[in-house]
Protein backbone atom coordinates (compact mmCIF):
# COMPACT_ATOMS: atom_id res chain seq x y z
CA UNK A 1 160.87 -8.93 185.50
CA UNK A 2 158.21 -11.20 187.05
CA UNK A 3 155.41 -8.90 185.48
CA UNK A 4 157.06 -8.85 181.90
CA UNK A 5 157.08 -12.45 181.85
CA UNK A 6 153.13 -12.39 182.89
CA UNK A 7 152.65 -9.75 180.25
CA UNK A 8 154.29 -11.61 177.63
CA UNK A 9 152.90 -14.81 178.50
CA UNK A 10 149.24 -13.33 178.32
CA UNK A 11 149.77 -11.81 174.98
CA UNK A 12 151.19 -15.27 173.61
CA UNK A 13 147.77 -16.77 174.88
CA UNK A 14 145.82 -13.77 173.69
CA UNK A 15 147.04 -14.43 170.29
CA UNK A 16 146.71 -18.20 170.18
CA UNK A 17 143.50 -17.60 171.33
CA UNK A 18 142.47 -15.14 168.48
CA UNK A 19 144.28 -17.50 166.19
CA UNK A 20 141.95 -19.96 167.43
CA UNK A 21 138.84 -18.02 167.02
CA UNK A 22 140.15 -16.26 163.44
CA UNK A 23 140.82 -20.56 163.08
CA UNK A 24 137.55 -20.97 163.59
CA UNK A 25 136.07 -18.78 162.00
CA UNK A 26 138.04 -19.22 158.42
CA UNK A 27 136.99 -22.39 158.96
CA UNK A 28 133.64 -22.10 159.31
CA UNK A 29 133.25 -19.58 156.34
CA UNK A 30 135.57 -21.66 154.11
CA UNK A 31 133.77 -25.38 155.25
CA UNK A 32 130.55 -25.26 157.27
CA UNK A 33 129.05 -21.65 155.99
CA UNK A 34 129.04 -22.40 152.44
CA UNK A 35 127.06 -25.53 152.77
CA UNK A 36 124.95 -23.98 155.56
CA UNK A 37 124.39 -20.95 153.67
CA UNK A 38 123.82 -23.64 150.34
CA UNK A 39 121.44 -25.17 152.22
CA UNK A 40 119.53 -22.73 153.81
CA UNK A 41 119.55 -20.75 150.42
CA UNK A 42 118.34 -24.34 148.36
CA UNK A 43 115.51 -24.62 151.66
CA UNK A 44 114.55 -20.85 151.07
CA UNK A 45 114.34 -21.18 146.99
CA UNK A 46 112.68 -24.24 147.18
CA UNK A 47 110.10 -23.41 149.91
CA UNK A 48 109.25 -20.13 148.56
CA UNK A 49 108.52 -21.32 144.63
CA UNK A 50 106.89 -24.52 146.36
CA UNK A 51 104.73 -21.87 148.31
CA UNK A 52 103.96 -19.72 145.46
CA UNK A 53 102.72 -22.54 142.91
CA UNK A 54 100.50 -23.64 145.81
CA UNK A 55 98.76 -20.40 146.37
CA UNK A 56 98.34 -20.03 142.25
CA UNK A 57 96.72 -23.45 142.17
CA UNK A 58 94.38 -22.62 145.30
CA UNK A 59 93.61 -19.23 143.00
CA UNK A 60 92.34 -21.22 140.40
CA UNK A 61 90.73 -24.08 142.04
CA UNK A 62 92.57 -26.62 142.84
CA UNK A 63 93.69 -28.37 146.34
CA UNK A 64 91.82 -28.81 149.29
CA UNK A 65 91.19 -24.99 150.41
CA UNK A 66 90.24 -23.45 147.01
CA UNK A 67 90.57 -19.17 147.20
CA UNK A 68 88.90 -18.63 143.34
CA UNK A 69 87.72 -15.10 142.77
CA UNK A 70 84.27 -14.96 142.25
CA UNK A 71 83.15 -13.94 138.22
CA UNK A 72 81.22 -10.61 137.65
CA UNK A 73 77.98 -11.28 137.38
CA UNK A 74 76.36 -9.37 134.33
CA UNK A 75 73.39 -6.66 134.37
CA UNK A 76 70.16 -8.29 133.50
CA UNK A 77 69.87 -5.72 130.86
CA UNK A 78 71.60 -3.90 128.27
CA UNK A 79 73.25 -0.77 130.39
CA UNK A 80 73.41 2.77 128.77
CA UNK A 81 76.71 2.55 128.48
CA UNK A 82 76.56 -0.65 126.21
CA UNK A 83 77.09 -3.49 128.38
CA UNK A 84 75.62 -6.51 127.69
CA UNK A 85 73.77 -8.68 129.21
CA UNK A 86 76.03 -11.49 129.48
CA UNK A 87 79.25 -12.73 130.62
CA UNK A 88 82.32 -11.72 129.43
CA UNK A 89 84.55 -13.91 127.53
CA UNK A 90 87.61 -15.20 130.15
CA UNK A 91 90.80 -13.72 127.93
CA UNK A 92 88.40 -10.28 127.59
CA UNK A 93 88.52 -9.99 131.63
CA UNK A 94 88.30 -12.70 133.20
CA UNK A 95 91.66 -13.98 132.68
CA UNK A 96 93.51 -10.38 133.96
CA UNK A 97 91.72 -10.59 137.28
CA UNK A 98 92.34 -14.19 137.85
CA UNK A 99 95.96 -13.32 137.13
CA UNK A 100 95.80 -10.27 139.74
CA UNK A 101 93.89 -12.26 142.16
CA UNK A 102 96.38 -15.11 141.76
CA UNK A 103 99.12 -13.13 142.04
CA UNK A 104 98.23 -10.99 145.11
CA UNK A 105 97.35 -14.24 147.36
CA UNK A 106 100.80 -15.68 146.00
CA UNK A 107 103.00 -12.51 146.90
CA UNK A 108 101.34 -12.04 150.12
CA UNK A 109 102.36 -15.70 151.23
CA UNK A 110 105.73 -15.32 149.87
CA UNK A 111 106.39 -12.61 152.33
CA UNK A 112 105.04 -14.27 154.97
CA UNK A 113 106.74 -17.22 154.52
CA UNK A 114 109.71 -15.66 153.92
CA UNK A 115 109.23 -13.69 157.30
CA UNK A 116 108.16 -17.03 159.19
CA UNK A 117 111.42 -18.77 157.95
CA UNK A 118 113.67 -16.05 159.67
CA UNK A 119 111.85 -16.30 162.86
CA UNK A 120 112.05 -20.00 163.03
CA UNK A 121 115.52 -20.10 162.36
CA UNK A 122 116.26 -18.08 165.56
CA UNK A 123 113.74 -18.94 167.59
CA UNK A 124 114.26 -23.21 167.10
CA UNK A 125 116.99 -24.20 164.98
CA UNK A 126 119.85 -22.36 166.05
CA UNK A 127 118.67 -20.29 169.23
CA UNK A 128 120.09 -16.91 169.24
CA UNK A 129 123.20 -17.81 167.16
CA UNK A 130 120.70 -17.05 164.27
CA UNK A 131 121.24 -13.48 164.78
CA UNK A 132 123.42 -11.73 162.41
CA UNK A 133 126.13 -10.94 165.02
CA UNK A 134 127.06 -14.17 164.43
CA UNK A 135 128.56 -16.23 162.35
CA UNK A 136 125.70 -18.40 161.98
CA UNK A 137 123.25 -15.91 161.28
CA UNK A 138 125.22 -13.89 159.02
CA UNK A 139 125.37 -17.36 156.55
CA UNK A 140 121.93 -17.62 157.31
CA UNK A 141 120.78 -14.29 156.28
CA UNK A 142 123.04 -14.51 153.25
CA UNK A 143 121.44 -17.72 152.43
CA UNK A 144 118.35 -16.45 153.26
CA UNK A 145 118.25 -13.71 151.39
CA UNK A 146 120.20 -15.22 148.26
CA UNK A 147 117.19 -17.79 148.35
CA UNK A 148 114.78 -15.27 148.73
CA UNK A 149 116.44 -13.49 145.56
CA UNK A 150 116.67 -16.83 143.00
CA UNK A 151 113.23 -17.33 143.84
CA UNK A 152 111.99 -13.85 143.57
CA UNK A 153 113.66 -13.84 139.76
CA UNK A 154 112.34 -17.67 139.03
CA UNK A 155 109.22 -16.32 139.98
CA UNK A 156 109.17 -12.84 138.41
CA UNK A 157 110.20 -14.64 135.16
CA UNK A 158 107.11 -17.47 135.89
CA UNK A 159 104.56 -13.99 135.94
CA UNK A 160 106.34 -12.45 132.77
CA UNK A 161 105.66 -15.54 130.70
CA UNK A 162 102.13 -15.82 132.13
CA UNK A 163 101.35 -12.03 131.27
CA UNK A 164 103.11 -13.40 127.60
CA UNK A 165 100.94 -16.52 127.41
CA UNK A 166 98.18 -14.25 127.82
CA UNK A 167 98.86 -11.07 125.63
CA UNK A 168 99.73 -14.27 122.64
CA UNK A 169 96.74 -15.93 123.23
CA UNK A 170 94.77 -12.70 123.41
CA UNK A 171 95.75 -11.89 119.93
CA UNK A 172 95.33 -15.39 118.68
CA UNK A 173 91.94 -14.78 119.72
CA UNK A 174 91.38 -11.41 118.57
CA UNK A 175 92.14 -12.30 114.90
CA UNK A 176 89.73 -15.50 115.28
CA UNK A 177 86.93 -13.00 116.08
CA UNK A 178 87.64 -11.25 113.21
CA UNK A 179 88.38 -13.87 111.22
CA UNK A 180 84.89 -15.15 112.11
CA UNK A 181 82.94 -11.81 111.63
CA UNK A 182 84.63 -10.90 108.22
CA UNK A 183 83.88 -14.85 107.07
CA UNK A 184 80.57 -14.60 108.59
CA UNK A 185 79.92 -11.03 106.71
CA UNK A 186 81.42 -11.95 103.40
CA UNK A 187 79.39 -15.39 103.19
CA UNK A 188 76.44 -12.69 103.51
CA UNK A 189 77.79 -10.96 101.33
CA UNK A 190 78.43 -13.31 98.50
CA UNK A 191 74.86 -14.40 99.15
CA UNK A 192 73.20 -11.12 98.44
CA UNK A 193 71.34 -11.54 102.06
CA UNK A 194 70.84 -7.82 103.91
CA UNK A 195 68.70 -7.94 106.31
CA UNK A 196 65.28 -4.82 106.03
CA UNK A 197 63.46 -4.27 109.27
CA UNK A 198 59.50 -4.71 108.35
CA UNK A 199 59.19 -1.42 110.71
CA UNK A 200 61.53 1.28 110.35
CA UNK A 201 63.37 0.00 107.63
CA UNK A 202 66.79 0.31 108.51
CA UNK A 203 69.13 -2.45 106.41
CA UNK A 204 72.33 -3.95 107.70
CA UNK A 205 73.82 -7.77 108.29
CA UNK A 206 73.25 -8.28 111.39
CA UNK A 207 69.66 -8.15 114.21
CA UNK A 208 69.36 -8.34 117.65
CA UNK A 209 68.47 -11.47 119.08
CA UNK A 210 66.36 -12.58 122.26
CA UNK A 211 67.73 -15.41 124.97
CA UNK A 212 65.70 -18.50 124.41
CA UNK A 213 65.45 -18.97 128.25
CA UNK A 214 65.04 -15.35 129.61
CA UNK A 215 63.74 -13.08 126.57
CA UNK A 216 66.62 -10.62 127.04
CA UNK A 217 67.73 -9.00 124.17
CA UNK A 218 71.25 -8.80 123.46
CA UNK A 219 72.30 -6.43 120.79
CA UNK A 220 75.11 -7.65 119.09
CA UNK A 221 75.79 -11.45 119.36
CA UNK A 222 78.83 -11.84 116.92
CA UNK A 223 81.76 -12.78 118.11
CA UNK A 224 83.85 -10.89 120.55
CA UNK A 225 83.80 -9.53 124.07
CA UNK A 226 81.42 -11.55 125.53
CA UNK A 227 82.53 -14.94 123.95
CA UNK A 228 83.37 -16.41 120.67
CA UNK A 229 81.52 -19.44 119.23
CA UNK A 230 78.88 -18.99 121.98
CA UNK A 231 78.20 -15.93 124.69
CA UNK A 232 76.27 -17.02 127.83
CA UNK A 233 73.48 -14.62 129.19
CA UNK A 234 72.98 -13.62 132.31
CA UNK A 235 70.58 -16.13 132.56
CA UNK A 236 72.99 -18.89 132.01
CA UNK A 237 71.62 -19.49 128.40
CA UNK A 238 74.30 -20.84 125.89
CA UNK A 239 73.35 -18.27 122.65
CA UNK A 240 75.53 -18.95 119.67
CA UNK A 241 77.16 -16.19 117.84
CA UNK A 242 76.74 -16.47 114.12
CA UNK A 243 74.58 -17.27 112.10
CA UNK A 244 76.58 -20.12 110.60
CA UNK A 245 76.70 -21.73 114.10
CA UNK A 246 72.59 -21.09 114.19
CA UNK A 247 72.08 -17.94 115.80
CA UNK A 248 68.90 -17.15 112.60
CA UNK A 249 67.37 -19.86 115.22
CA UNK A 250 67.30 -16.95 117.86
CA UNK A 251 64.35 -14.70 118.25
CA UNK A 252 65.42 -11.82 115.82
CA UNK A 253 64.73 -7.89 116.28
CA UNK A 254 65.58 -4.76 114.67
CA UNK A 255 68.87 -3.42 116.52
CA UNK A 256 67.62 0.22 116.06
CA UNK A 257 64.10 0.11 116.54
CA UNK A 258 63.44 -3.54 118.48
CA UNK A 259 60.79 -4.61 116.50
CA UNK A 260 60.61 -8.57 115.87
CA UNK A 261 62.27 -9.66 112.30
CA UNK A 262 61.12 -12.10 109.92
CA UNK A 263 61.84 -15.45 111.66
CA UNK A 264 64.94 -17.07 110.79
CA UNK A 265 66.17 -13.48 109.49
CA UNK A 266 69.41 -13.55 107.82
CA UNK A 267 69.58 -16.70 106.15
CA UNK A 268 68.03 -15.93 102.79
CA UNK A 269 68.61 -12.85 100.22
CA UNK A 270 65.56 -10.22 100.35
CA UNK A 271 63.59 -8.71 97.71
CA UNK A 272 61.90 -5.84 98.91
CA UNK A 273 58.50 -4.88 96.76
CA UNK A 274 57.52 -1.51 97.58
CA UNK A 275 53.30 -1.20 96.52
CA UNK A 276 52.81 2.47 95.37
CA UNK A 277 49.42 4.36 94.22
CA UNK A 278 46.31 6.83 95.19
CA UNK A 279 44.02 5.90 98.01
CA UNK A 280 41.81 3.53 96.90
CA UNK A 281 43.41 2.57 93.73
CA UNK A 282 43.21 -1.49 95.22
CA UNK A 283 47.20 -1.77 96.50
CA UNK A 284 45.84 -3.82 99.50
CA UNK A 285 43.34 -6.08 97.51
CA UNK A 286 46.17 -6.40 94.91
CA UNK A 287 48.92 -7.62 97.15
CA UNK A 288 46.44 -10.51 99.25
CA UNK A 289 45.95 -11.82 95.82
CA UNK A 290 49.60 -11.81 95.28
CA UNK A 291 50.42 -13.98 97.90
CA UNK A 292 47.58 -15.90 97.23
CA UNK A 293 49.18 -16.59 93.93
CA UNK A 294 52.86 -17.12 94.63
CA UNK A 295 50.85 -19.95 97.15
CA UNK A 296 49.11 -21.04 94.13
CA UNK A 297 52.16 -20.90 91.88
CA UNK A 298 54.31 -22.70 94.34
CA UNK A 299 52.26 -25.65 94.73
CA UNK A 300 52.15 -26.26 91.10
CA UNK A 301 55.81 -25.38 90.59
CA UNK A 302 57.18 -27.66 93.86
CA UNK A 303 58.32 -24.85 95.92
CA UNK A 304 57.56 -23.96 99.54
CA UNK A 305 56.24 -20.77 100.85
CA UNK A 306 56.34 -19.96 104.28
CA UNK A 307 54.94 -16.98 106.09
CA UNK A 308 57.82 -15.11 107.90
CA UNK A 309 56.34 -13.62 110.65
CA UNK A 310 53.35 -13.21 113.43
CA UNK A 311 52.38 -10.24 111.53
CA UNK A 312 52.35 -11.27 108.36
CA UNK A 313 50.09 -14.44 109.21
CA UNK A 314 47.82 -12.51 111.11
CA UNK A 315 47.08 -9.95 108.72
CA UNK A 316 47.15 -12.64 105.99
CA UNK A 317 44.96 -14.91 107.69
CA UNK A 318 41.94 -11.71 107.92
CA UNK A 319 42.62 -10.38 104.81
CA UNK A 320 41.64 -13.40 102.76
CA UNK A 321 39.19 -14.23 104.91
CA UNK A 322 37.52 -10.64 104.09
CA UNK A 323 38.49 -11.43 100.38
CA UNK A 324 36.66 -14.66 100.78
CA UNK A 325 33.72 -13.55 102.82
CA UNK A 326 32.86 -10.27 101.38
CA UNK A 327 35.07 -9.68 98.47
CA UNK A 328 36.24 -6.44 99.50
CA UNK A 329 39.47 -6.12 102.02
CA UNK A 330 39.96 -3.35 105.02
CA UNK A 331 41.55 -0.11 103.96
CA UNK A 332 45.27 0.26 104.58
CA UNK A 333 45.25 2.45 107.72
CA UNK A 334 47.07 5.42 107.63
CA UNK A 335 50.45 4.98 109.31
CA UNK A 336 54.12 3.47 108.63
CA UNK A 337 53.68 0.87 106.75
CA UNK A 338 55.20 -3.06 108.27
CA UNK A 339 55.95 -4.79 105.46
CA UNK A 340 54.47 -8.51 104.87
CA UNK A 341 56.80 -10.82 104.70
CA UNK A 342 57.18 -14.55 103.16
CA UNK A 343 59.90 -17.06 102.38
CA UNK A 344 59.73 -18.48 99.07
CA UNK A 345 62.06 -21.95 98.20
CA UNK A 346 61.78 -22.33 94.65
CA UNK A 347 62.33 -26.17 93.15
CA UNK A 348 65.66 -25.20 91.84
CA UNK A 349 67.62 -22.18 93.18
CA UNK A 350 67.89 -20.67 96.49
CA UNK A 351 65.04 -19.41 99.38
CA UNK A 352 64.17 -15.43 99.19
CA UNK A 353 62.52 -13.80 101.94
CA UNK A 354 60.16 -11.72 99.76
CA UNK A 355 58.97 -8.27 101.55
CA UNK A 356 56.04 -6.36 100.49
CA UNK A 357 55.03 -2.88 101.33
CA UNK A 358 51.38 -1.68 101.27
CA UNK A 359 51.44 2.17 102.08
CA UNK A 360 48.12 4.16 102.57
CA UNK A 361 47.49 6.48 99.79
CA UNK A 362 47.31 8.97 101.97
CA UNK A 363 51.29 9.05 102.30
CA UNK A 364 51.59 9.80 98.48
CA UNK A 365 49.50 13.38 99.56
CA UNK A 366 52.18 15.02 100.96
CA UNK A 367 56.33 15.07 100.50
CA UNK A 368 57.18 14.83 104.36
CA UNK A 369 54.80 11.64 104.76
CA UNK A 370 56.70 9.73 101.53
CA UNK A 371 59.99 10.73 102.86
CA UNK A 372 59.81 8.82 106.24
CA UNK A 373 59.09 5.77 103.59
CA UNK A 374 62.77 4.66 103.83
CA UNK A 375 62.30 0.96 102.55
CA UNK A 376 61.98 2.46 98.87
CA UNK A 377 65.76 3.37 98.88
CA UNK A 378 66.14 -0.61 99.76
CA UNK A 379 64.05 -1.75 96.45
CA UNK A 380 65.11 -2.25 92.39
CA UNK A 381 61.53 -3.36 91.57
CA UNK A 382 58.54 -0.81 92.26
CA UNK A 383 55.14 -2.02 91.77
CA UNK A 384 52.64 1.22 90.88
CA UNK A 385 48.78 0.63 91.00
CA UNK A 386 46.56 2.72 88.77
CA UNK A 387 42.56 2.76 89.27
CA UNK A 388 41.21 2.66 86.06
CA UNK A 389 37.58 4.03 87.40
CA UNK A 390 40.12 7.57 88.66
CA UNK A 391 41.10 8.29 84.76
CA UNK A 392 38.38 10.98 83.78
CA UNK A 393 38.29 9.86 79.71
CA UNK A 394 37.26 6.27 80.86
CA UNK A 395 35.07 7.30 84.13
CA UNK A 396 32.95 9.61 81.32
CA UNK A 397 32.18 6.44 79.41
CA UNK A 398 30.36 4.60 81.59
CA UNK A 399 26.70 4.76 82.36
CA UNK A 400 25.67 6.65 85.18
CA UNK A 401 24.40 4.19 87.07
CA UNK A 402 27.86 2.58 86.70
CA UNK A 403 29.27 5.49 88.01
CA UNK A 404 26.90 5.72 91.01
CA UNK A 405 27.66 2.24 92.11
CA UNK A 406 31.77 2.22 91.77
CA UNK A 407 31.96 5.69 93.22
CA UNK A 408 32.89 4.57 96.65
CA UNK A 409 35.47 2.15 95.51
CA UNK A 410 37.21 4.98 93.05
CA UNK A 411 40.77 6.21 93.49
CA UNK A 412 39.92 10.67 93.50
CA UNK A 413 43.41 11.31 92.69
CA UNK A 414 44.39 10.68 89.15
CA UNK A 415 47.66 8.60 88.50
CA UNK A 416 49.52 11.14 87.23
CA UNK A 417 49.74 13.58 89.74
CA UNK A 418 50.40 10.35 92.42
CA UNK A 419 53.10 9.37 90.36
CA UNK A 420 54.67 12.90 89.92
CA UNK A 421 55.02 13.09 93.65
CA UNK A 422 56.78 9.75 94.25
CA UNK A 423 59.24 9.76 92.00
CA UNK A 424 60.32 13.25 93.04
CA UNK A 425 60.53 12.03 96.65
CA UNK A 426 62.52 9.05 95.31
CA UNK A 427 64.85 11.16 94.00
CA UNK A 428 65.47 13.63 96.69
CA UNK A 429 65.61 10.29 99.02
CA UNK A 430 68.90 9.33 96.52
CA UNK A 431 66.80 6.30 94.86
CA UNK A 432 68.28 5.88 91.42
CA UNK A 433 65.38 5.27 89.85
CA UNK A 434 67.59 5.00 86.39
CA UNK A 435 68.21 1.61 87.11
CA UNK A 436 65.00 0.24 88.82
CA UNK A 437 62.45 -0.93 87.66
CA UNK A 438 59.04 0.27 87.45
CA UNK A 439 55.96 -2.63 87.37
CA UNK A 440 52.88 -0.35 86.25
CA UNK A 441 49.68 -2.65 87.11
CA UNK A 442 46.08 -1.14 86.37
CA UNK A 443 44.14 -2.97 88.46
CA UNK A 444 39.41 -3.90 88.47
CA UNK A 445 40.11 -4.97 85.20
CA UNK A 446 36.78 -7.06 85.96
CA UNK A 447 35.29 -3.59 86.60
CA UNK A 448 35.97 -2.21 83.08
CA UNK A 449 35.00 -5.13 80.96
CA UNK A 450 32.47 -3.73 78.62
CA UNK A 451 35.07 -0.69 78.26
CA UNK A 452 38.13 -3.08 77.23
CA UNK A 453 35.77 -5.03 75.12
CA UNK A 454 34.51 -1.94 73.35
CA UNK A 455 38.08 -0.72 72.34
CA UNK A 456 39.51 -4.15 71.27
CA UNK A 457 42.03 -3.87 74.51
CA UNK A 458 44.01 -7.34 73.93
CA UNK A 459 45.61 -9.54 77.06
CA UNK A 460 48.82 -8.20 75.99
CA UNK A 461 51.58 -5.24 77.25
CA UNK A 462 51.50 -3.19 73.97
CA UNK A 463 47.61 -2.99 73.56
CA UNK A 464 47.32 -2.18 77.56
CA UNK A 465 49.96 1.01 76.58
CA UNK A 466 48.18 2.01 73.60
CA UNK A 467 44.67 1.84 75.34
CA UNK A 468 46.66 4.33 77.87
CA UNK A 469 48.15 6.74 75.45
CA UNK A 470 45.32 6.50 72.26
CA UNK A 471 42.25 5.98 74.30
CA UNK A 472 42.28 7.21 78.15
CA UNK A 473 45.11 10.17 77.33
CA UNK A 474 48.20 9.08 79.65
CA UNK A 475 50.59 9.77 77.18
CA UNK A 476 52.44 12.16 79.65
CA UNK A 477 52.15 9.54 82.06
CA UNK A 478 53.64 6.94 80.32
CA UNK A 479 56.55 8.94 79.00
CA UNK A 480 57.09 10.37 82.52
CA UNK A 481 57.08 6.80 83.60
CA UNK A 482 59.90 5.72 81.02
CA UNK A 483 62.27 8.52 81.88
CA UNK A 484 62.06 7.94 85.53
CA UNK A 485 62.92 4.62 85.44
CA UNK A 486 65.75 2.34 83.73
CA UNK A 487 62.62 -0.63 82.86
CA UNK A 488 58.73 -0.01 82.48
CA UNK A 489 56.31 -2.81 82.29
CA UNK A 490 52.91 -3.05 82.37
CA UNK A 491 49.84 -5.32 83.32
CA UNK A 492 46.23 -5.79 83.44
CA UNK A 493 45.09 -7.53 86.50
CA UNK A 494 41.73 -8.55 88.25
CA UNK A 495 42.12 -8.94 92.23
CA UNK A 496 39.28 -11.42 92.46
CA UNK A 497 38.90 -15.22 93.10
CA UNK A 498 36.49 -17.13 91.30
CA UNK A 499 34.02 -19.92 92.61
CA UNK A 500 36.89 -21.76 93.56
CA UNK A 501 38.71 -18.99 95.48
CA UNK A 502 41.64 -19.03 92.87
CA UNK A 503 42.97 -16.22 91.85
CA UNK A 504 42.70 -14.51 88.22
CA UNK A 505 45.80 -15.60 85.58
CA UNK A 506 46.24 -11.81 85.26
CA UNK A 507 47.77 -11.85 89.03
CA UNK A 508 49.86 -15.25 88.36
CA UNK A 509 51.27 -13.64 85.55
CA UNK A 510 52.08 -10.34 87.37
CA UNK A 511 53.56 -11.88 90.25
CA UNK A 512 55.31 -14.97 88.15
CA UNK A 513 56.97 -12.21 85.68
CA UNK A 514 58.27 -9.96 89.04
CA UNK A 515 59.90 -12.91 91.17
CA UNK A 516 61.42 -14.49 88.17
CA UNK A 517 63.05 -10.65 87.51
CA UNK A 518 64.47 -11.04 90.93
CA UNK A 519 65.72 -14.85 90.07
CA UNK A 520 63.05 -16.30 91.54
CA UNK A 521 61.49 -18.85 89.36
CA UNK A 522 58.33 -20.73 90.07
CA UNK A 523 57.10 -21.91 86.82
């Protein structure tokens, strides 16, 4: 009996006990747990999106213990596989590793944060009740890890509207570059400027361009990968990227060949003059005394002339010197021609960027030399030189004497056959000769005198053909000229300078009739 009374009597406690602890425990989870477990989750949340904001600003700079990721230095030259020499433009590749970077220091504190939280709470706040055999420590771990979650998704959402930001910005960008190229290419357009290499000829919008502070050439400057308004070498020169934000101020070269381009290239519409004839027929003499008169026509008219480039003065400045000293001019060697370049600003109307090509007579020999002449298919205006002294019916005429002294300075080949070959190249180079126009200048018209005189040759275009056709027998010639070409004209010229080292009215009015044709006016 005594024993069932002790058995009963230990169950009763048992069970108030238990009640106690069950009590205790609903309690706990109902009262203190949810605002522990609030709390701890609030602390977690909180700490961790504190923690991560931190890290992003020491990724890009800012606090006292900066972590920025260093930018990729450039090559110092143009790579094979077409990278520039210069930086890249921040949204092009920049701005992705900065986000990885960021984003890598930022996760990898997260988790140890995270981490260091748990440990703390066992090891100082709440001892080994922190565990998650207890009560404590199971709120905790709940509240731990629902912190841990709201923060992870706050923060997930934070990198999907970055990545946004940047794809939207990205674009933005994209279409200004192309927005900028295609207003850039249809200004150039509109203003009829191309852009002919003096060397191998190639045509197109857009050079090369040399750093002002290093003299590394950068092949494409427009806008794009490697910035918009301005690109930054590897130098750390500031190079703008169009040419309506300056870049004609850049050292300009070919962007297929290299070779330097008229200064300022770009900025002015071209007109390319291609000199054609037999060796010795006086192309070289005749074009000097060219731009000695578009000099002499542009002081009297107003306008401004400008040589374009080094090689143009240099070749200028010993050709006229020759003219001047000697009278006679060095002999076009025989190789690609460069073309001689000069900008022309005309009182009224817009600057031209005239080009003029002088190719040895040589070239007009053979088919495979005129072929590699690719400036021709760039031309609508092609000047043609004829030597008077090379047509047999006049060179019979003069005295023999005559004939001993000019024999030197003759052209052997006859126009005809000269002309035959370059308009056949022309046309299997795809020059539409139909609608150029052919300038047909017969030059030492000082030579010929008594000859002119004798046949009543007036200064005007019809006598000069009929003298052709009636009296030196070119009438092949001249109707092989006016079926090649859409225009024939023709003119008498003298390439010298008088006492006071002007140049004869015959050349003014040859090279004031040409320009004009082109809309460049100087009288």
């Amino acid at each position: 009996m005594d024993e069932a009374i002790v058995f009963i009597l230990g169950a009763i406690l048992f069970l108030m006990v238990a009640a106690a602890i069950l009590a205790a425990l609903v309690g706990f989870f109902v009262f203190v747990g949810p605002v522990l477990g609030a709390g701890t989750a609030l602390f977690i949340f909180f700490a961790l999106v504190v923690a991560f904001y931190q890290e992003l600003g020491r990724a890009f700079g800012l606090g006292g213990s900066p972590k920025t990721l260093a930018v990729e230095a450039p090559p110092r030259q143009r790579t094979p596989e077409g990278r520039e020499p210069a930086y890249t433009q921040y949204l092009f590749e920049q701005a992705r590793r900065d986000f990885s970077h960021a984003h890598k220091l930022a996760w990898a504190r997260l988790t140890a944060r995270y981490n260091g939280y748990g440990r703390t709470f066992q090891s100082h706040w709440f001892q080994g009740f922190a565990d998650w055999r207890w009560p404590v420590g199971v709120v905790l771990v709940v509240g731990q890890a629902v912190g841990g979650l709201l923060a992870l998704v706050l923060l997930a959402l934070t990198a999907a509207s970055q990545v946004l930001v940047l794809l939207v910005v990205g674009l933005v960008a994209l279409g200004g570059i192309y927005l900028l190229r295609g207003a850039d290419t249809l200004l150039m357009w509109a203003r009829g400027v191309r852009i002919t290499c003096p060397a191998c000829y190639e045509r197109g919008f857009y050079p090369s361009y040399e750093c002002d502070g290093c003299a590394t050439r950068h092949q494409d400057v427009r806008p794009g990968r490697y910035g918009v308004i301005r690109r930054v070498c590897a130098c750390g020169t500031r190079l703008p990227t169009l040419l309506l934000l300056g870049s004609h101020r850049l050292r300009a070269c070919c962007a297929h060949c290299g070779a330097p381009l008229a200064e300022r290239a770009g900025t002015a519409a071209e007109i390319v003059l291609p000199v054609f004839g037999a060796v010795a027929a006086g192309k070289t003499r005749l074009m000097i005394v060219v731009m000695m008169a578009i000099e002499a026509l542009a002081r009297r008219g107003g306008a401004r002339v400008e040589l374009a480039d080094d090689d143009t003065r240099a070749w200028e400045a010993n050709a006229r010197r020759e003219l001047i000293d000697s009278g006679a001019v060095q002999k076009t060697r025989v190789r690609l021609p460069r073309a001689y370049s000069l900008y022309v600003k005309p009182a009224r109307g817009s600057r031209r960027l005239v080009h003029v090509f002088d190719a040895a007579g040589e070239y007009f020999n053979r088919s495979e030399n005129l072929q590699e002449l690719r400036y021709l298919r760039a031309a609508s205006t092609f000047v043609f030189v004829i030597d008077p002294l090379s047509l047999g019916a006049l060179w019979s005429r003069l005295p023999a004497e005559v004939r001993d002294r000019y024999q030197q300075i003759r052209a052997a080949q006859e126009p005809e056959f000269v002309f035959a070959q370059a308009v056949d190249n022309l046309t299997a180079m795809g020059v539409k000769t139909g609608r150029a126009r052919l300038v047909v200048v017969v030059t030492k018209s000082d030579l010929v005198r008594p000859v002119l005189a004798a046949d009543g040759v007036e200064d005007r275009e019809e006598a000069l053909v009929g003298w052709l056709d009636d009296k030196l027998g070119q009438g092949n010639l001249l109707r092989a000229m006016r079926h090649a070409f859409g225009e024939t004209h023709f003119f008498l010229t003298a390439s010298v300078l008088d006492q006071a080292y002007r140049v004869d009215d015959s050349v003014e009015r040859l090279t004031s009739w040409t320009l004009a044709r082109h809309g460049l006016r100087l009288t």
